[in-house]
N, C-alpha and C. Protein backbone atom coordinates (compact mmCIF):
# COMPACT_ATOMS: atom_id res chain seq x y z
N UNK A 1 -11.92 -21.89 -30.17
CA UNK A 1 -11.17 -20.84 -30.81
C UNK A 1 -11.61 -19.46 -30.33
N UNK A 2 -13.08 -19.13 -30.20
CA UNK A 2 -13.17 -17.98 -29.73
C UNK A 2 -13.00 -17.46 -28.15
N UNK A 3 -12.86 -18.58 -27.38
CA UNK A 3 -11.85 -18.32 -25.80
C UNK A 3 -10.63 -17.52 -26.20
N UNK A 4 -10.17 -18.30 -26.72
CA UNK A 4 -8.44 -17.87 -27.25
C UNK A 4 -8.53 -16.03 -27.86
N UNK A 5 -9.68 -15.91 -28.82
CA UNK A 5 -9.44 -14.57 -29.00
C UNK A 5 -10.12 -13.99 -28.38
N UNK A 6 -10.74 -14.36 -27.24
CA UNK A 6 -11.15 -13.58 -26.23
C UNK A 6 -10.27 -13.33 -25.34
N UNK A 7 -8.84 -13.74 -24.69
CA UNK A 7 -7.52 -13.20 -24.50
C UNK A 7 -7.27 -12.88 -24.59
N UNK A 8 -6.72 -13.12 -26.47
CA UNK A 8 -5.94 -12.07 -27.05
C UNK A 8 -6.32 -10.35 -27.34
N UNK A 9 -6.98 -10.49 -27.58
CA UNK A 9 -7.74 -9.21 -27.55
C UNK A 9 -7.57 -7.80 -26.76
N UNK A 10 -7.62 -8.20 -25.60
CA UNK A 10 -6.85 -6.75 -24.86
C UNK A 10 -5.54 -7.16 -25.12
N UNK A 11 -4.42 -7.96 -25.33
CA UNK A 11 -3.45 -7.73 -25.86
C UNK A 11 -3.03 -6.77 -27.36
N UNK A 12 -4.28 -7.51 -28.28
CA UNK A 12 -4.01 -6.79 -29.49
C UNK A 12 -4.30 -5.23 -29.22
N UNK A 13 -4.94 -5.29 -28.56
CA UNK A 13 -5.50 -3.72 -28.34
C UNK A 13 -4.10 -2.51 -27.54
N UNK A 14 -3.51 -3.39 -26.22
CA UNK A 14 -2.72 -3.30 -25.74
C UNK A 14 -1.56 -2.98 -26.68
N UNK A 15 -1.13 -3.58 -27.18
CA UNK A 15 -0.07 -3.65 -28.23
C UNK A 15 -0.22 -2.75 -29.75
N UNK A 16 -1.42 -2.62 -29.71
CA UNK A 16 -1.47 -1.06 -30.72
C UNK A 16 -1.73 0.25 -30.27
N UNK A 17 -1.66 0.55 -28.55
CA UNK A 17 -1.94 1.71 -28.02
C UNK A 17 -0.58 1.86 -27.61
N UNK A 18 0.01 0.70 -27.51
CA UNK A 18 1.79 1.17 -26.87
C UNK A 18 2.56 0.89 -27.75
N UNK A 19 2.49 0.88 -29.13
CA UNK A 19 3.59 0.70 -30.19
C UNK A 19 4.51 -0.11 -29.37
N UNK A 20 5.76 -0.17 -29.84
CA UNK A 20 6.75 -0.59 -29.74
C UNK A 20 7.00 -1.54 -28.80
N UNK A 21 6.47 -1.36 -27.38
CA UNK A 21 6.29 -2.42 -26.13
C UNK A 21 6.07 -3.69 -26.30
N UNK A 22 5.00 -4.12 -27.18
CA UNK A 22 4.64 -5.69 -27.36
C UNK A 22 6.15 -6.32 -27.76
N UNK A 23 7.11 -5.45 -28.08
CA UNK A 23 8.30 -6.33 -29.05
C UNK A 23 8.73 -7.02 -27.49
N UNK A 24 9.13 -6.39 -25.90
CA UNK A 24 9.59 -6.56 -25.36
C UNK A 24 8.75 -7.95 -24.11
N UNK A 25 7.52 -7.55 -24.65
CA UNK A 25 6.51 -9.21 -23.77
C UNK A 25 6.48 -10.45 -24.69
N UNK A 26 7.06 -10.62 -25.54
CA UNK A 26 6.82 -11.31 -26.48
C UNK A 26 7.90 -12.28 -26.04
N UNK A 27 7.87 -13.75 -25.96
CA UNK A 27 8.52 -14.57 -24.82
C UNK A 27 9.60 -15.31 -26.41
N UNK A 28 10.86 -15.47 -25.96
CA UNK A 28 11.90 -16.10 -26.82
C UNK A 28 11.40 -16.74 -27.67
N UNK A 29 12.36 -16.91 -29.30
CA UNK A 29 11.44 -18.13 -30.09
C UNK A 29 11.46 -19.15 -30.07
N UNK A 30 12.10 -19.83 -29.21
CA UNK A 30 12.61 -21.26 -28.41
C UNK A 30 11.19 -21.73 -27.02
N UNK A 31 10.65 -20.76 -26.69
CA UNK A 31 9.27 -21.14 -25.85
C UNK A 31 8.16 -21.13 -26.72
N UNK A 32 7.71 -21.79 -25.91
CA UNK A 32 6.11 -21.90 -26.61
C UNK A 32 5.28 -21.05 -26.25
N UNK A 33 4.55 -20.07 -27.22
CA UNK A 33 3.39 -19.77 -27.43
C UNK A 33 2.10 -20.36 -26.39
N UNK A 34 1.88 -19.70 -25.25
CA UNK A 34 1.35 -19.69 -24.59
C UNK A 34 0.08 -18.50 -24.73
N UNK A 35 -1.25 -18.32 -24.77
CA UNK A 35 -2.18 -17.40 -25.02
C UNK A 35 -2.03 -16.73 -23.40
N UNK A 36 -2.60 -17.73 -22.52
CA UNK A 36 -2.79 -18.07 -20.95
C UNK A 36 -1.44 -17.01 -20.55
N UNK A 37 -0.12 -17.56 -20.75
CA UNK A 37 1.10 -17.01 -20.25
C UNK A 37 1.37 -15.74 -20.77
N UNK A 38 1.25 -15.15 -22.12
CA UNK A 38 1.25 -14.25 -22.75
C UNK A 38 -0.04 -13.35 -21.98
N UNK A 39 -0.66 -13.48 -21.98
CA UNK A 39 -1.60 -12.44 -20.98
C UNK A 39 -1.21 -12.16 -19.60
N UNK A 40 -1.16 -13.24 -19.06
CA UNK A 40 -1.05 -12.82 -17.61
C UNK A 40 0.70 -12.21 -17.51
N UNK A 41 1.64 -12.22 -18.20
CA UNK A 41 2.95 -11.55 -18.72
C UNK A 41 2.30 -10.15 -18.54
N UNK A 42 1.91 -10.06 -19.78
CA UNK A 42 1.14 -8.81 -20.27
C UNK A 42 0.56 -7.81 -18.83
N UNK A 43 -0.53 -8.55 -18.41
CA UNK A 43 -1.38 -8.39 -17.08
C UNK A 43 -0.80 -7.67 -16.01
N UNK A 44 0.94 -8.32 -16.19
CA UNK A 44 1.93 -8.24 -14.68
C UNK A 44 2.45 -6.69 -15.16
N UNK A 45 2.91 -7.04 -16.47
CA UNK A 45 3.02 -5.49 -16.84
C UNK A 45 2.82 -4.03 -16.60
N UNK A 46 1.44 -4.65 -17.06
CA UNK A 46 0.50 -3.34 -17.14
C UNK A 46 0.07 -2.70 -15.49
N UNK A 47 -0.09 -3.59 -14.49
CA UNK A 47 -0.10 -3.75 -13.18
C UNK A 47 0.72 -3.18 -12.57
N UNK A 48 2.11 -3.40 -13.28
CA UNK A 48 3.65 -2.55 -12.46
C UNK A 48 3.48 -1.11 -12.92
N UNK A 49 3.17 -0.91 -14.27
CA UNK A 49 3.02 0.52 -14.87
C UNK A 49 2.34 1.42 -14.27
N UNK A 50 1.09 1.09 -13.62
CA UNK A 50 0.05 1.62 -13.61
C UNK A 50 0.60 2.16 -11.80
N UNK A 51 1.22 0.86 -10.88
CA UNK A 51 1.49 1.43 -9.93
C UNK A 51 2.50 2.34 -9.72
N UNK A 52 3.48 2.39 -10.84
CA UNK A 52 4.62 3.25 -11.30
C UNK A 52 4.02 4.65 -11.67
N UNK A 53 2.87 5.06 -12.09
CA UNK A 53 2.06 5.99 -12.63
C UNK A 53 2.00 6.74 -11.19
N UNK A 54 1.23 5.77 -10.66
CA UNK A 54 0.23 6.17 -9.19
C UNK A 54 1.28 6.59 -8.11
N UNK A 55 2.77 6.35 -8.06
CA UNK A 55 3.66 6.86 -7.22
C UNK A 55 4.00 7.82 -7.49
N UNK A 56 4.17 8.30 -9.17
CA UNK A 56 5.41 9.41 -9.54
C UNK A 56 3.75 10.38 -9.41
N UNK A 57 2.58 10.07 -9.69
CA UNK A 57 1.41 11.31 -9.36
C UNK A 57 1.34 11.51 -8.42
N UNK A 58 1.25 10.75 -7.02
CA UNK A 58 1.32 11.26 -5.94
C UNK A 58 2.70 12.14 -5.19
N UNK A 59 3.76 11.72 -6.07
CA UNK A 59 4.66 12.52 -5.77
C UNK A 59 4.77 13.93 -6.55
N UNK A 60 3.62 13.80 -7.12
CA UNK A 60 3.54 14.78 -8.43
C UNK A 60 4.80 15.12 -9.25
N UNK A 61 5.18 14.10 -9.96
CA UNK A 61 6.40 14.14 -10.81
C UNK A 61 5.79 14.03 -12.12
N UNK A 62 6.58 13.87 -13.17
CA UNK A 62 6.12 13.99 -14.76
C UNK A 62 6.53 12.38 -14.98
N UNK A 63 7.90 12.08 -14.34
CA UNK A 63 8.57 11.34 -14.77
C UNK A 63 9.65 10.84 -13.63
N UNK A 64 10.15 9.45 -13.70
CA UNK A 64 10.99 8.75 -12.44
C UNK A 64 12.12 9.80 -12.57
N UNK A 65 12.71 10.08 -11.29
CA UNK A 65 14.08 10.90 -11.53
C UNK A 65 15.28 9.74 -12.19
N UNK A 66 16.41 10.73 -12.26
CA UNK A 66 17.02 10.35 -12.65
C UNK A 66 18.32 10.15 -11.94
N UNK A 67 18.59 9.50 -11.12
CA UNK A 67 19.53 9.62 -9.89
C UNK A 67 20.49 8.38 -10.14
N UNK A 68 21.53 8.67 -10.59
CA UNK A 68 23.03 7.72 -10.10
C UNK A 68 23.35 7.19 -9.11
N UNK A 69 23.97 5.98 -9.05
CA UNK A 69 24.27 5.53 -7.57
C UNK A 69 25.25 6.40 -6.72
N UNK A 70 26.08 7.29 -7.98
CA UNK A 70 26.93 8.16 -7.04
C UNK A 70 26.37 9.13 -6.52
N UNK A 71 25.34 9.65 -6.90
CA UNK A 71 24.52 10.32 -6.09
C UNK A 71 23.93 10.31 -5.06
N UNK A 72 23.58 9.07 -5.15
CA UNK A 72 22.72 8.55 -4.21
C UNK A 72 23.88 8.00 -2.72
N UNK A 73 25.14 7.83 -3.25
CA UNK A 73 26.10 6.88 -2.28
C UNK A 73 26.97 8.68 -1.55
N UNK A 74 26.78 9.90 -2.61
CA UNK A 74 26.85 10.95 -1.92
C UNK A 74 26.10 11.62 -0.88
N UNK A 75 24.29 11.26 -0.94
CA UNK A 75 23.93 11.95 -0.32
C UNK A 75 23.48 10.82 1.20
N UNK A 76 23.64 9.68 0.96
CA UNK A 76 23.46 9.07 2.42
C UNK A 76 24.32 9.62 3.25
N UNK A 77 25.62 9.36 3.20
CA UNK A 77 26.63 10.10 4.55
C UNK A 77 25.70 11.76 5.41
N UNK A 78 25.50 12.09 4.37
CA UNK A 78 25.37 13.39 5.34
C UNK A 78 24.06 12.98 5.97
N UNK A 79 23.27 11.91 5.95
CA UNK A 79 21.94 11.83 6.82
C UNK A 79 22.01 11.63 8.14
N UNK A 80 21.48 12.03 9.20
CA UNK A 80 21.34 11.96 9.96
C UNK A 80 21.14 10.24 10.53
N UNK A 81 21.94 9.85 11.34
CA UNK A 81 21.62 8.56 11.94
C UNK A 81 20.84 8.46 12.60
N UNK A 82 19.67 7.43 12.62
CA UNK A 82 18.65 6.91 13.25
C UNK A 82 18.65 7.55 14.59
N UNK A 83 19.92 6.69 15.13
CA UNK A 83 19.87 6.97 17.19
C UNK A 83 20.09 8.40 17.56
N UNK A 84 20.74 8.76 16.64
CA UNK A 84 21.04 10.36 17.10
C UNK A 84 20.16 11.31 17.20
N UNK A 85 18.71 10.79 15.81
CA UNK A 85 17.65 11.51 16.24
C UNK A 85 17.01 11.20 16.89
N UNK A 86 16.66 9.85 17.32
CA UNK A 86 16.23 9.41 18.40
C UNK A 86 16.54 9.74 19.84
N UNK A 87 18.11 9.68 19.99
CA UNK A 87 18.08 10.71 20.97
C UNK A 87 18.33 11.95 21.30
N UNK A 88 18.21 12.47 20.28
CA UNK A 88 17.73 14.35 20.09
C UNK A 88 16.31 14.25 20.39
N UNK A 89 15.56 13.83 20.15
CA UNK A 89 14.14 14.15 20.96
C UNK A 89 13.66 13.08 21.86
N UNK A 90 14.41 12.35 22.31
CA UNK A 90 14.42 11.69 23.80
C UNK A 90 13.00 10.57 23.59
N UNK A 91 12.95 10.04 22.59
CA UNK A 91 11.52 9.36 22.68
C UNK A 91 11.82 7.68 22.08
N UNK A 92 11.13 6.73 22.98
CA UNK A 92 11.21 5.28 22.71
C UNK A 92 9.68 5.17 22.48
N UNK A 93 9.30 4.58 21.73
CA UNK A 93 8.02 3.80 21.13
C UNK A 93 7.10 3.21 22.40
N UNK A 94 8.26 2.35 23.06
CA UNK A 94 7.39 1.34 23.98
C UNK A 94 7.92 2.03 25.34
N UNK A 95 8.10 2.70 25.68
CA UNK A 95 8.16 3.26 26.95
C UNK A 95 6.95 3.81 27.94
N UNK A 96 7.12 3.09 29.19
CA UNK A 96 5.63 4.41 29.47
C UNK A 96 5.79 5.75 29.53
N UNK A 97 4.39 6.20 29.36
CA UNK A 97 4.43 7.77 29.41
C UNK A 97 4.12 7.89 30.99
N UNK A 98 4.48 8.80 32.10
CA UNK A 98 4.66 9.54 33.03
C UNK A 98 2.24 9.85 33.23
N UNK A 99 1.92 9.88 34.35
CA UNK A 99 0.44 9.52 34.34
C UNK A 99 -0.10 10.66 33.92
N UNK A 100 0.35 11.88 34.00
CA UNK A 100 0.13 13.02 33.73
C UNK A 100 -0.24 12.80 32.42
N UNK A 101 0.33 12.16 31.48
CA UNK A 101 -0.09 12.29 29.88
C UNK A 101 -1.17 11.41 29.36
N UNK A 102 -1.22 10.48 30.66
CA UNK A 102 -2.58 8.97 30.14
C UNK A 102 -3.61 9.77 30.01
N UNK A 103 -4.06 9.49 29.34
CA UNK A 103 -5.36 10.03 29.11
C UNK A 103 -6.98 9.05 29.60
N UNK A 104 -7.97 10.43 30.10
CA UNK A 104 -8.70 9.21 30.74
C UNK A 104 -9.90 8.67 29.63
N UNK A 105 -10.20 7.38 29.84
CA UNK A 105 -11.27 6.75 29.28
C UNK A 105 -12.36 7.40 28.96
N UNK A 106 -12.56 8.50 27.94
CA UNK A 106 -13.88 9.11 27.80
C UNK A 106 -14.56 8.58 26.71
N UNK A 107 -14.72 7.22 26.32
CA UNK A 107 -15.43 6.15 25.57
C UNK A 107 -16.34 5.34 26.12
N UNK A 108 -16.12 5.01 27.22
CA UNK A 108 -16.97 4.50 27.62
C UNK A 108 -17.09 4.64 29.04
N UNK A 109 -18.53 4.07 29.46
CA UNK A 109 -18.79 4.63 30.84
C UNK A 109 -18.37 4.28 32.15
N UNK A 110 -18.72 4.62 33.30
CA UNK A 110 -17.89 3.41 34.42
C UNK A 110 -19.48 4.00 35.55
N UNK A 111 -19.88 2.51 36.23
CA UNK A 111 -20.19 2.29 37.20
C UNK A 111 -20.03 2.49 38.47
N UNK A 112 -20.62 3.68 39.15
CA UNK A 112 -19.98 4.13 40.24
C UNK A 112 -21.21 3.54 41.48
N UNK A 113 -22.79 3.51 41.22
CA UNK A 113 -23.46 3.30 42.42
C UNK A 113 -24.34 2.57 41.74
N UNK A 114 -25.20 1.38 42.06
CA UNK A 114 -26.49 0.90 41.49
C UNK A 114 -27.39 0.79 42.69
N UNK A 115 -28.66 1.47 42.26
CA UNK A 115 -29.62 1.62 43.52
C UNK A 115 -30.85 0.53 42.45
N UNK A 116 -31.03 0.02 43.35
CA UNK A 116 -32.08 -1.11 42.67
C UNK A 116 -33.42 -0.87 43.91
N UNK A 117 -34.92 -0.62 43.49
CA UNK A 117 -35.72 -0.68 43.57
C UNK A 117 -36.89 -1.44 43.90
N UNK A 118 -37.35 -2.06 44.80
CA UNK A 118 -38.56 -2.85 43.98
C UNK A 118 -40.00 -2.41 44.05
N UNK A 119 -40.53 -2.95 42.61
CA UNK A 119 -41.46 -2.37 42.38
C UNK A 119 -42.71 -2.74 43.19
N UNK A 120 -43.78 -2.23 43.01
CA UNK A 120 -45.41 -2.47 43.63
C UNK A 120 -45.88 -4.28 42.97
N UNK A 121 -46.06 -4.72 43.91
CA UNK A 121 -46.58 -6.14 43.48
C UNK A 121 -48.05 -6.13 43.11
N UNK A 122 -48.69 -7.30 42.67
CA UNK A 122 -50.31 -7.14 42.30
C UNK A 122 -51.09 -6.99 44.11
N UNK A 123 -51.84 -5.94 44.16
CA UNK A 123 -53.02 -5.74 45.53
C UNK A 123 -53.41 -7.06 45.60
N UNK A 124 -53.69 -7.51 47.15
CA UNK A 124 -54.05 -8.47 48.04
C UNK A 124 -55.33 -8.16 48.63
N UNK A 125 -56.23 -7.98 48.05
CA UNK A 125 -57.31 -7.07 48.55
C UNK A 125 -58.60 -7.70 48.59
């Protein structure tokens, strides 16, 4: 028994910091009561939210906009097509570049002469 409310638990907690939300994880009354399923539900949740948080902050928004499909089906036409900007600045991915632009190997070294030596052996004396 105390596994089980060791589960529930960040749920209950969960579900009294977000009012109203638990009504909507709460699985039909025709399924079964699952502890296991009811968490990891929960889990998937909180997981989507949190990355939903972390997009609209980095976009520094308050909140998701609010954009219609007619909006949205207005402002594609006027975008610029792929190839057109592609070839407005004349550039392919996999093309070579011209030698002038290679740049040379300044990572590592290169071998140009080896002078080898030999040394003094033990006196014969």
């Amino acid at each position: 028994m105390a596994p089980v409310l060791l589960w529930l638990l960040p749920l209950a907690v969960a579900a009294a910091a977000g009012g109203g939300e638990s009504l909507e994880t709460q699985p039909p009354a025709s399924e079964p009561v699952c502890p296991v399923c009811l968490w990891r539900r929960h889990s998937k949740e909180l997981r989507l939210e949190s990355i939903k948080s972390q997009i609209l902050s980095k976009l520094r928004l308050k909140e998701a906009p609010n954009i219609t499909r007619e909006v949205v089906k207005q402002l594609l036409p006027k975008a610029p097509p792929l190839q057109q900007l592609l070839d407005l600045h004349d550039f392919q991915g996999d093309s070579l570049q011209p030698d002038e632009y290679l740049e040379e190997d300044e990572y590592h070294a290169t071998t140009e002469t080896v002078i080898s030596m030999q040394g003094l052996g033990p006196s014969t004396g």
